[in-house]
C-alpha atoms as a PDB file:
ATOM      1  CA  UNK A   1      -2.523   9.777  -9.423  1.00  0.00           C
ATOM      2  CA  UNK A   2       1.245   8.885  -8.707  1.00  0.00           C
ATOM      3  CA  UNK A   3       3.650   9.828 -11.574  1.00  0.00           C
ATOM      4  CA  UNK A   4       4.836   6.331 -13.386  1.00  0.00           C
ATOM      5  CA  UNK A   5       8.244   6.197 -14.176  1.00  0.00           C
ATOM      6  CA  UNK A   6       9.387   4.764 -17.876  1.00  0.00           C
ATOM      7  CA  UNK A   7       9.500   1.555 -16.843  1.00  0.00           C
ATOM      8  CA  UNK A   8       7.479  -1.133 -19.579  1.00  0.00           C
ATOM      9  CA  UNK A   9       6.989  -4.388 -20.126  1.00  0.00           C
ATOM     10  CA  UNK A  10       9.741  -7.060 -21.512  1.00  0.00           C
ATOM     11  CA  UNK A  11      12.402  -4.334 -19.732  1.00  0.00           C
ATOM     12  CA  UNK A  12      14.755  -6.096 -17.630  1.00  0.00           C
ATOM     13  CA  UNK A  13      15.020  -4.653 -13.986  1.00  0.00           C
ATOM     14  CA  UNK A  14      16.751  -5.443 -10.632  1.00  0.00           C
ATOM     15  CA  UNK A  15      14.592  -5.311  -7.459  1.00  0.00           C
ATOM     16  CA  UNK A  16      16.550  -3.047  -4.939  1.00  0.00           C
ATOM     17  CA  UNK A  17      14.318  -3.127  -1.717  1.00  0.00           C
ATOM     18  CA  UNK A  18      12.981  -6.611  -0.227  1.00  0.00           C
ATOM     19  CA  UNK A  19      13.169 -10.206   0.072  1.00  0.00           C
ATOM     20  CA  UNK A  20      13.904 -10.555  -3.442  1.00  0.00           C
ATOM     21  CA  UNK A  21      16.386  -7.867  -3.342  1.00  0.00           C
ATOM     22  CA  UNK A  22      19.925  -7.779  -5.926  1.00  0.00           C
ATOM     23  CA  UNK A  23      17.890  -9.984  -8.164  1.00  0.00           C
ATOM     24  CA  UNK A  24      17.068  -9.226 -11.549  1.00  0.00           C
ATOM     25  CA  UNK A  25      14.149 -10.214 -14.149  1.00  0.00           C
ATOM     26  CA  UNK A  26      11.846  -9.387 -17.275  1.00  0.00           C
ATOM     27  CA  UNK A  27       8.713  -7.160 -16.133  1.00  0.00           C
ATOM     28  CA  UNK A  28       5.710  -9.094 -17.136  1.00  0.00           C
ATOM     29  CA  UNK A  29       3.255  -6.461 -16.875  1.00  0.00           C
ATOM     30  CA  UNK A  30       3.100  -2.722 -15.292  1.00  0.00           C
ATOM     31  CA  UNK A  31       0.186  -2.121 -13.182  1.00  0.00           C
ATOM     32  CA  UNK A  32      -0.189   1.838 -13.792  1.00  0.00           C
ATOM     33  CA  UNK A  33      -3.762   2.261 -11.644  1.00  0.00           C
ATOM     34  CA  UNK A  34      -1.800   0.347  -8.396  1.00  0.00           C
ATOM     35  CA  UNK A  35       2.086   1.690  -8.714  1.00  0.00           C
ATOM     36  CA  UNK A  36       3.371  -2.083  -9.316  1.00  0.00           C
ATOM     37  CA  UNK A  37       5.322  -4.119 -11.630  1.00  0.00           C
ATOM     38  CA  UNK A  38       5.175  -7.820 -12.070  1.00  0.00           C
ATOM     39  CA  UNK A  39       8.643  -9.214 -12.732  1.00  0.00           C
ATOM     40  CA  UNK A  40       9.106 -13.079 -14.537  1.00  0.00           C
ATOM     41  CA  UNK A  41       9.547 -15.965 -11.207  1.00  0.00           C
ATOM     42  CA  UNK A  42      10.338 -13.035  -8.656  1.00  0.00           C
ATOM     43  CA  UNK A  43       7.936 -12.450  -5.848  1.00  0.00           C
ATOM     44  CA  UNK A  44       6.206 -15.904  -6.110  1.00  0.00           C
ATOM     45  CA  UNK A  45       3.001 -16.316  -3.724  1.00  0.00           C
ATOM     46  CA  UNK A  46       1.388 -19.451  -3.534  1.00  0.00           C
ATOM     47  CA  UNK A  47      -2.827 -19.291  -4.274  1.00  0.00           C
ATOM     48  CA  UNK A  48      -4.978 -22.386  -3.135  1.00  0.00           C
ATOM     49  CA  UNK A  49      -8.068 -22.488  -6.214  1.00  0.00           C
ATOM     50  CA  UNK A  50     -10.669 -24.457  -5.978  1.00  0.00           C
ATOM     51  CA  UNK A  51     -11.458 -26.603  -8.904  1.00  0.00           C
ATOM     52  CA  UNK A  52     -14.092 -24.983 -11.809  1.00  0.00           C
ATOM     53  CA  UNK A  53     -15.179 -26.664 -14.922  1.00  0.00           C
ATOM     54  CA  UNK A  54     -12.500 -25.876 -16.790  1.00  0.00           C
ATOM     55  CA  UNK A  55      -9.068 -25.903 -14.165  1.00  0.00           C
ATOM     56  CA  UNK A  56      -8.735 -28.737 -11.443  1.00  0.00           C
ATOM     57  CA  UNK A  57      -7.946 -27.159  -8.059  1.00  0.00           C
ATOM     58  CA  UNK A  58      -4.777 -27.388  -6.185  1.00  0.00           C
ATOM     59  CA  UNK A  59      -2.155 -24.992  -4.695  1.00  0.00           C
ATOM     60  CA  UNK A  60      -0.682 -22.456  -7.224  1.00  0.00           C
ATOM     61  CA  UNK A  61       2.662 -19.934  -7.982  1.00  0.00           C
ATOM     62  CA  UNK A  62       2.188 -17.104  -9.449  1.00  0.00           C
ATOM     63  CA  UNK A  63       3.805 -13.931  -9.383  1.00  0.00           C
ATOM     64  CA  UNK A  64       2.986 -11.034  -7.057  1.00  0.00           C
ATOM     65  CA  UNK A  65       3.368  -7.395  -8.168  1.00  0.00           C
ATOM     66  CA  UNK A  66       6.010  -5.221  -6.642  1.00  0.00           C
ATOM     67  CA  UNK A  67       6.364  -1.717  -5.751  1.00  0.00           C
ATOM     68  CA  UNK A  68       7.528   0.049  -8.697  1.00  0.00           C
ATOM     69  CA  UNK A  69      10.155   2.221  -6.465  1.00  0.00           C
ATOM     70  CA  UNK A  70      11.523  -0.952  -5.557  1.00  0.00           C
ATOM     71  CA  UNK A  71      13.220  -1.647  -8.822  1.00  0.00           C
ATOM     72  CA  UNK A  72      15.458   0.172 -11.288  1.00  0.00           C
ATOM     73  CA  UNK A  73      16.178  -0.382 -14.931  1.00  0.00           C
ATOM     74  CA  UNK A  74      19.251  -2.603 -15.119  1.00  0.00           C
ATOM     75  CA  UNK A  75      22.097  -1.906 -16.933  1.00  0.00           C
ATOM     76  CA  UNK A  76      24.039  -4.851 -18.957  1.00  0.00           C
ATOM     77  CA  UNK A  77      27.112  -3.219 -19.040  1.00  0.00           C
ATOM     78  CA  UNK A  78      27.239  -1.467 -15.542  1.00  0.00           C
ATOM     79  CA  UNK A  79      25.968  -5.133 -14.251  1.00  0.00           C
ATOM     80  CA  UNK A  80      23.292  -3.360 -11.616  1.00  0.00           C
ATOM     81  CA  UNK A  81      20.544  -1.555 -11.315  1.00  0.00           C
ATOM     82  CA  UNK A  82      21.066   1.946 -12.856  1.00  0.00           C
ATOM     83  CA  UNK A  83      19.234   5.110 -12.968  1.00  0.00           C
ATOM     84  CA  UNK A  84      18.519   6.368 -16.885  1.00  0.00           C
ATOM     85  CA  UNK A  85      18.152   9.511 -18.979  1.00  0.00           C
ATOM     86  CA  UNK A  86      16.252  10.388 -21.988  1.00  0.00           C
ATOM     87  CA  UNK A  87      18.210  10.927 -25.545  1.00  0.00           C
ATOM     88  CA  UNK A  88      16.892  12.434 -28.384  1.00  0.00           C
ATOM     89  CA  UNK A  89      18.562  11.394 -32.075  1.00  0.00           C
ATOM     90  CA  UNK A  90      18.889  13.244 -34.757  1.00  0.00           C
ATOM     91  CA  UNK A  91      15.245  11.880 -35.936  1.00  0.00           C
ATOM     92  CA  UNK A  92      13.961  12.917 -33.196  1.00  0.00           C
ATOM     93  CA  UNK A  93      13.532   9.706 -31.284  1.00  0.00           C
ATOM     94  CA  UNK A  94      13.760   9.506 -28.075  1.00  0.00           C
ATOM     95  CA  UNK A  95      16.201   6.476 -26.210  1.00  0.00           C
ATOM     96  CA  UNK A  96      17.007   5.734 -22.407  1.00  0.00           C
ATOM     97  CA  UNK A  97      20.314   5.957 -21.334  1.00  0.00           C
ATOM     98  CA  UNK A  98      22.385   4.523 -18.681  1.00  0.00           C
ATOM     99  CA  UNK A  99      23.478   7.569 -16.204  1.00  0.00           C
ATOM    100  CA  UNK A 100      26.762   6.336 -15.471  1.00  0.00           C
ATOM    101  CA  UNK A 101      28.312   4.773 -18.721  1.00  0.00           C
ATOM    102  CA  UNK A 102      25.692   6.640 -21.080  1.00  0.00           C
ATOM    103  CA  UNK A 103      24.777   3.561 -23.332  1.00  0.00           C
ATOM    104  CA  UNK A 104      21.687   2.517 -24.463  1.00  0.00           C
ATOM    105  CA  UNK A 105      19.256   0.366 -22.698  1.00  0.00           C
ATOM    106  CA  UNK A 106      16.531  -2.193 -24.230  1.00  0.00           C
END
């Protein structure tokens, strides 16, 4: 199984490789099993359904997952995609930082 960087959900990333590339979003969910990330309206794919019960058909966008070495943890204050480090406090938490200006990120 591939190592999975620290990469979660609700972390705000920019896509670096791609048609969507420079762009930034909120990951949705982190597929660990496949490698991939799904980011919030990046990636959109279009699915036809056919109607059930419950859902009428029709043609629907969703999200599509992306390669998680495509994207990188991006940095608010840097304003791009940054690489990070782990911090420990004095409590023994641990925090990511931003490798070039060395603040915190969410």
């Amino acid at each position: 199984m591939q190592s999975v960087p620290n990469i979660r959900k609700k972390d705000v990333v920019q896509v670096m490789v791609g048609r969507e590339k420079g762009k930034t979003g909120k990951v949705l969910r982190v597929l660990k099993k496949n490698g991939t990330v799904v980011i919030e309206k990046l990636n959109q794919i279009k699915r036809h359904t056919r109607p059930t019960g419950t859902t009428p058909g029709g043609i629907i966008e969703k999200e599509a997952p992306i390669a998680i070495s495509n994207v990188m943890l991006y940095c608010e204050k840097c304003a791009k995609g940054v690489r990070f480090g782990l911090k420990k406090d004095d409590k023994g938490k641990t925090t990511r930082i931003c490798r070039k200006c060395n603040s915190n990120l969410k």
